[in-house]
Protein backbone atom coordinates (compact mmCIF):
# COMPACT_ATOMS: atom_id res chain seq x y z
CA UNK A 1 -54.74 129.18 259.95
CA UNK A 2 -51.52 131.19 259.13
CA UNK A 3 -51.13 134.62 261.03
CA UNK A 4 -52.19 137.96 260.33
CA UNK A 5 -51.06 139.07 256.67
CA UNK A 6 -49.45 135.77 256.02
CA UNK A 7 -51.09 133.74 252.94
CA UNK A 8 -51.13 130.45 251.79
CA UNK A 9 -50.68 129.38 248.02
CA UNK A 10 -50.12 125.67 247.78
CA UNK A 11 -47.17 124.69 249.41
CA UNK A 12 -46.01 128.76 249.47
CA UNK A 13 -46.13 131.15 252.22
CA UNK A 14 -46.36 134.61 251.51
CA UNK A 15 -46.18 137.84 253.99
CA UNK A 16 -47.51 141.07 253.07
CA UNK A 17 -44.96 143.93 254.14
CA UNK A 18 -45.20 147.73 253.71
CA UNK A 19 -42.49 149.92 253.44
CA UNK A 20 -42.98 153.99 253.54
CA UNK A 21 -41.28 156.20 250.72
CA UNK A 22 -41.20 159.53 249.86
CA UNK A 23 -43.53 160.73 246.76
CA UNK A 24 -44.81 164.23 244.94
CA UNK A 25 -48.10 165.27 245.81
CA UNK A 26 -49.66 167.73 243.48
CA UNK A 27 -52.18 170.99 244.64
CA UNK A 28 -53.35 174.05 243.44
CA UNK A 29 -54.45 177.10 245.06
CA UNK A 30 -56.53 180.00 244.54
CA UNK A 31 -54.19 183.47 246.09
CA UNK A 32 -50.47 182.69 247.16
CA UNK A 33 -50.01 182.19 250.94
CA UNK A 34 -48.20 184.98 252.07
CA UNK A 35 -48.43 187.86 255.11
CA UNK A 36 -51.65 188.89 254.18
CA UNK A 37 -53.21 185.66 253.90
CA UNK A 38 -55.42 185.57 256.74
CA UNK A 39 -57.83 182.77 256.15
CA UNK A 40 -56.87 179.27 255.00
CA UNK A 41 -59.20 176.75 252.89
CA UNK A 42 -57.90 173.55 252.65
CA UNK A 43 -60.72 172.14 250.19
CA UNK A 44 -60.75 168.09 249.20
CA UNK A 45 -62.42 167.38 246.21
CA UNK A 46 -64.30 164.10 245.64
CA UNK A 47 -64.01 160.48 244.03
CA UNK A 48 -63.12 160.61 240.43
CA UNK A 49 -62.22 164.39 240.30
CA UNK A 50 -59.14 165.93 240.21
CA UNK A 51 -57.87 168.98 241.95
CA UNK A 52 -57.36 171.97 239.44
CA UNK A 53 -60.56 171.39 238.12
CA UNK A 54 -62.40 171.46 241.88
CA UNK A 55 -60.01 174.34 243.21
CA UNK A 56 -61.68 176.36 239.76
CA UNK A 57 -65.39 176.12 241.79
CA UNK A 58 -64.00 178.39 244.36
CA UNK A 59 -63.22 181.54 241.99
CA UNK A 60 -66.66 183.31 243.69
CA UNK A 61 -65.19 182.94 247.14
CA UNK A 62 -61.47 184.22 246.29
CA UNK A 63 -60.57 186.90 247.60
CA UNK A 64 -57.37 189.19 248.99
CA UNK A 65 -56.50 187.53 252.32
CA UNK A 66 -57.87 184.20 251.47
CA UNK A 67 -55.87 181.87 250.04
CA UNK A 68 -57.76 178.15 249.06
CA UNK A 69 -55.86 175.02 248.72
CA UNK A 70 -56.76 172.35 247.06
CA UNK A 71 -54.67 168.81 247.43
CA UNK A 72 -55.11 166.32 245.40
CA UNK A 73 -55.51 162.82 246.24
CA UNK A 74 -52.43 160.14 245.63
CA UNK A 75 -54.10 157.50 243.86
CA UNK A 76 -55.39 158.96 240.04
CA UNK A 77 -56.72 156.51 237.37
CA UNK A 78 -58.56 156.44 234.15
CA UNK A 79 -62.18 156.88 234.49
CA UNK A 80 -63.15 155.37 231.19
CA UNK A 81 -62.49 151.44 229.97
CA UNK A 82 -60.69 151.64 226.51
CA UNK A 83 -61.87 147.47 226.02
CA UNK A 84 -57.91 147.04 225.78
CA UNK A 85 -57.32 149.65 223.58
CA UNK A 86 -55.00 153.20 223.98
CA UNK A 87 -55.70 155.56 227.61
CA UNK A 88 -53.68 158.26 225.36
CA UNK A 89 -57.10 161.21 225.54
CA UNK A 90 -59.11 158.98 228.49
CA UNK A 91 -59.85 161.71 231.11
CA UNK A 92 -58.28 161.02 234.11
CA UNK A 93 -59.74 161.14 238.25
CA UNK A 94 -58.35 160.52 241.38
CA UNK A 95 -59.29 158.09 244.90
CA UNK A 96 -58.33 158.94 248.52
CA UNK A 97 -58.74 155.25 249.17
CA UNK A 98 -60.16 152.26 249.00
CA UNK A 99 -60.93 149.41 251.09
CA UNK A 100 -57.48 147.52 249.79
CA UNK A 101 -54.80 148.47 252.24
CA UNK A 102 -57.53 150.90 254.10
CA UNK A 103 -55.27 151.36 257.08
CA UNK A 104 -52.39 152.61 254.74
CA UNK A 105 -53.56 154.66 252.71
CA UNK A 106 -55.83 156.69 255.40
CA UNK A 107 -52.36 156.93 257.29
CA UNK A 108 -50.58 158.78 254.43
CA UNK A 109 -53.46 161.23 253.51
CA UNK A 110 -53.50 162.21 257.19
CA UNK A 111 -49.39 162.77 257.11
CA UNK A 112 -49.89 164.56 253.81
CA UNK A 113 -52.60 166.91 254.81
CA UNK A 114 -50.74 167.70 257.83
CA UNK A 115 -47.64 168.28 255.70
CA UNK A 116 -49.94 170.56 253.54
CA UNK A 117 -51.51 173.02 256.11
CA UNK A 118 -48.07 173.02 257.53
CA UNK A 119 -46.18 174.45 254.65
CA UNK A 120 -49.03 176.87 253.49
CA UNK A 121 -49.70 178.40 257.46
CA UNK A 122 -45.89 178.88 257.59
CA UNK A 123 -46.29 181.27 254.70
CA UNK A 124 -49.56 182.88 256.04
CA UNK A 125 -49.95 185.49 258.72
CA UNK A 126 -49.63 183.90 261.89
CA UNK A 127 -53.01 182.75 263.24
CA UNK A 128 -54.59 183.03 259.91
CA UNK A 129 -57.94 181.08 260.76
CA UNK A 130 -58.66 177.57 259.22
CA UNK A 131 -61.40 176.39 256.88
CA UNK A 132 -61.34 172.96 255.53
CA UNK A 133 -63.97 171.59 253.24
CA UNK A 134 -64.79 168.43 252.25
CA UNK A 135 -67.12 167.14 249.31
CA UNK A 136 -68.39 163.46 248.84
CA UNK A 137 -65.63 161.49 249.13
CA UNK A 138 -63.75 164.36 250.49
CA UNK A 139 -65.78 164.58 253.86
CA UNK A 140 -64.57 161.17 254.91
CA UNK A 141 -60.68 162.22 254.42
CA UNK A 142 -60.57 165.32 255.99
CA UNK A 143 -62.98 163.99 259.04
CA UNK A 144 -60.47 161.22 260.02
CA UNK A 145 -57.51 163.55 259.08
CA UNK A 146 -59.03 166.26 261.74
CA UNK A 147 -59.51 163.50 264.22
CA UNK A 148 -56.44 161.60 263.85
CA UNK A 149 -53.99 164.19 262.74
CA UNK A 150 -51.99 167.30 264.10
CA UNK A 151 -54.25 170.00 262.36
CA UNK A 152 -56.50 171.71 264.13
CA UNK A 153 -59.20 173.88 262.02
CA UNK A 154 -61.65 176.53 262.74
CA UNK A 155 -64.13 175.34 260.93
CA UNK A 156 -65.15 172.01 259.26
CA UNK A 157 -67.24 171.87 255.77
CA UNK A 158 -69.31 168.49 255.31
CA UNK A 159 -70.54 168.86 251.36
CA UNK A 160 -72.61 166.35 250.13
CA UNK A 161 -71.08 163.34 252.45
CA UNK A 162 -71.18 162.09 255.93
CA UNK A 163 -68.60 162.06 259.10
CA UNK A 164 -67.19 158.02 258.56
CA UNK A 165 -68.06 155.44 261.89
CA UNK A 166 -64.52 155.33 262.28
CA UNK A 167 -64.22 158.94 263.33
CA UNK A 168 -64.54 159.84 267.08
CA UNK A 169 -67.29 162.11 268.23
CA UNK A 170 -67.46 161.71 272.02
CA UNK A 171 -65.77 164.75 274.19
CA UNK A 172 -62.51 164.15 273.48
CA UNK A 173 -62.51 164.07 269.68
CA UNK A 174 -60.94 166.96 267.89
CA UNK A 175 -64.01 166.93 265.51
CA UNK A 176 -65.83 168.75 268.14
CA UNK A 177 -63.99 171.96 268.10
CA UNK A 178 -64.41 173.43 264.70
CA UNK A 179 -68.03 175.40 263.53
CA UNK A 180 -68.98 171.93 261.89
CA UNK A 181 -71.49 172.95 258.73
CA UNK A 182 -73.30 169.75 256.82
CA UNK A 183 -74.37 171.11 253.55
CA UNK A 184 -76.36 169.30 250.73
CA UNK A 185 -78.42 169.75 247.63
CA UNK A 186 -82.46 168.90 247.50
CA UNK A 187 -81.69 166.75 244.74
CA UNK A 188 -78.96 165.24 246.25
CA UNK A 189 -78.81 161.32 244.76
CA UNK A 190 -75.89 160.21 247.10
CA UNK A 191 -76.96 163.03 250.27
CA UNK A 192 -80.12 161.93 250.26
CA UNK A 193 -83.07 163.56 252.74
CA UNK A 194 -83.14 160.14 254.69
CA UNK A 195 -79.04 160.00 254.92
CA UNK A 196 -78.72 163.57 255.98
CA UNK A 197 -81.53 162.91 258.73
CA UNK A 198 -80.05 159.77 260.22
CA UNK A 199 -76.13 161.33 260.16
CA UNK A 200 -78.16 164.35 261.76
CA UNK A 201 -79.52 162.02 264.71
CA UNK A 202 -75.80 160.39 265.16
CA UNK A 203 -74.42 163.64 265.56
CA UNK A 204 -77.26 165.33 268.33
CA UNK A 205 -77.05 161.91 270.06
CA UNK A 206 -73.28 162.41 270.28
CA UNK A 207 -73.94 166.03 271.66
CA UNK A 208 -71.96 167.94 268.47
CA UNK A 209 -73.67 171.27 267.27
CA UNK A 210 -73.79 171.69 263.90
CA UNK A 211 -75.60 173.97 261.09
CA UNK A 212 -77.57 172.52 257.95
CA UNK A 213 -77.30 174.35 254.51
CA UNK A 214 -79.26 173.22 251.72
CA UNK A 215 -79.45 174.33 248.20
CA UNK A 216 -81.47 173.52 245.19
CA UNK A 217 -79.69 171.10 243.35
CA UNK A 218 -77.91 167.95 243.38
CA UNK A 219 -74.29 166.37 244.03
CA UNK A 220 -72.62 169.45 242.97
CA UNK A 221 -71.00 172.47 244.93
CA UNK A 222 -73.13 175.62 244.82
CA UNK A 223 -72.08 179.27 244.47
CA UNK A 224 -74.53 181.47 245.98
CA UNK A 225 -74.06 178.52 249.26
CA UNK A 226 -70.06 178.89 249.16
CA UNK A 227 -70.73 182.53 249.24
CA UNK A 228 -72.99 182.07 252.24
CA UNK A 229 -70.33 180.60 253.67
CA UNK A 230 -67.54 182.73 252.96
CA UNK A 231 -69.26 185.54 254.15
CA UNK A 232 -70.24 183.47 257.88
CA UNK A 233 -66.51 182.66 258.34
């Protein structure tokens, strides 16, 4: 058997190899960063969305002194198949990751994100508190970003997903300093009552507080709920 990332293909060896290079990440926020800003939400959208039209679900919680951020992932792709024919008007979503080259690609999303808070608390009043928010796909990214990057947040949004195995929860883990919130909708086809009540039972066997939301309705952010929790931070 050939050695760890080595292939065989016929008579032909082949190596993987991974090389890191700079690239433009694209985000949009709701309020500049600036001296007034005095809260932060860094807000990661889910699989198959993009980030302008997530960020645009937080207009009832904007407000002077609150500036939210919205990155958007590094892997976008067409959401429809054309059959072979033109992508020219096929709307277009974006991945965090997926299981090809896992290990990679969770690596730069953490060094992005970190990059991210970085430049927009530099421009923010110093100490302006932390938010960050993640929905579906989105609650796995910025879980294993808090727990295996440099960021440290005040309080940690679960919408409509669940912390990843892979994240740490005993004492040490960084996930158990921020207010953690879970919140999902009734009708939740992916949150479902019976995932929400085992991911409940990891986390009080692990000994990490937390505070359920739930709203009527299904995978979807809520208003009247973001407003709850605007007004709580």
């Amino acid at each position: 058997m050939p050695p760890l990332g080595e292939h065989q293909l016929g008579e032909h060896q082949f190596r993987e190899h991974h090389l890191t290079v700079p690239r433009t990440a694209r985000y949009y926020t709701l309020g500049e960063p600036g001296p007034a800003t005095r809260e932060i939400w860094i807000v990661c959208h889910g699989y198959g969305q993009l980030a302008r039209d997530f960020v645009a679900n937080f207009t009832p919680v904007s407000a002077p002194g609150r500036t939210i951020v919205g990155p958007e992932a590094l892997s976008r792709y067409y959401l429809d198949d054309t059959r072979g024919g033109s992508h020219a008007s096929s709307p277009v979503g974006a991945t965090w990751m997926t299981r090809e080259d896992r290990d990679s690609e969770i690596a730069d999303q953490i060094s992005y994100l970190d990059s991210l808070h970085a430049a927009v608390a530099a421009q923010a009043a110093p100490g302006a508190a932390l938010t960050v928010l993640g929905f579906s796909q989105g609650v796995a990214t910025v879980c294993r970003w808090l727990d295996r990057g440099r960021t440290r947040a005040d309080r940690l949004i679960c919408w409509g997903g669940a912390i990843p195995d892979d994240v740490r929860l005993g004492k040490d883990s960084p996930i158990r300093h921020p207010a953690l919130w879970l919140v999902a909708g009734s009708r939740d086809i992916y949150a479902t009552a019976e995932r929400v009540a085992h991911h409940e039972s990891v986390l009080r066997a692990a000994g990490v507080p937390f505070t359920r939301l739930t709203f009527d309705g299904g995978h979807r952010l809520d208003d009247g709920t973001m407003r709850r929790l605007a007004d709580s931070g």
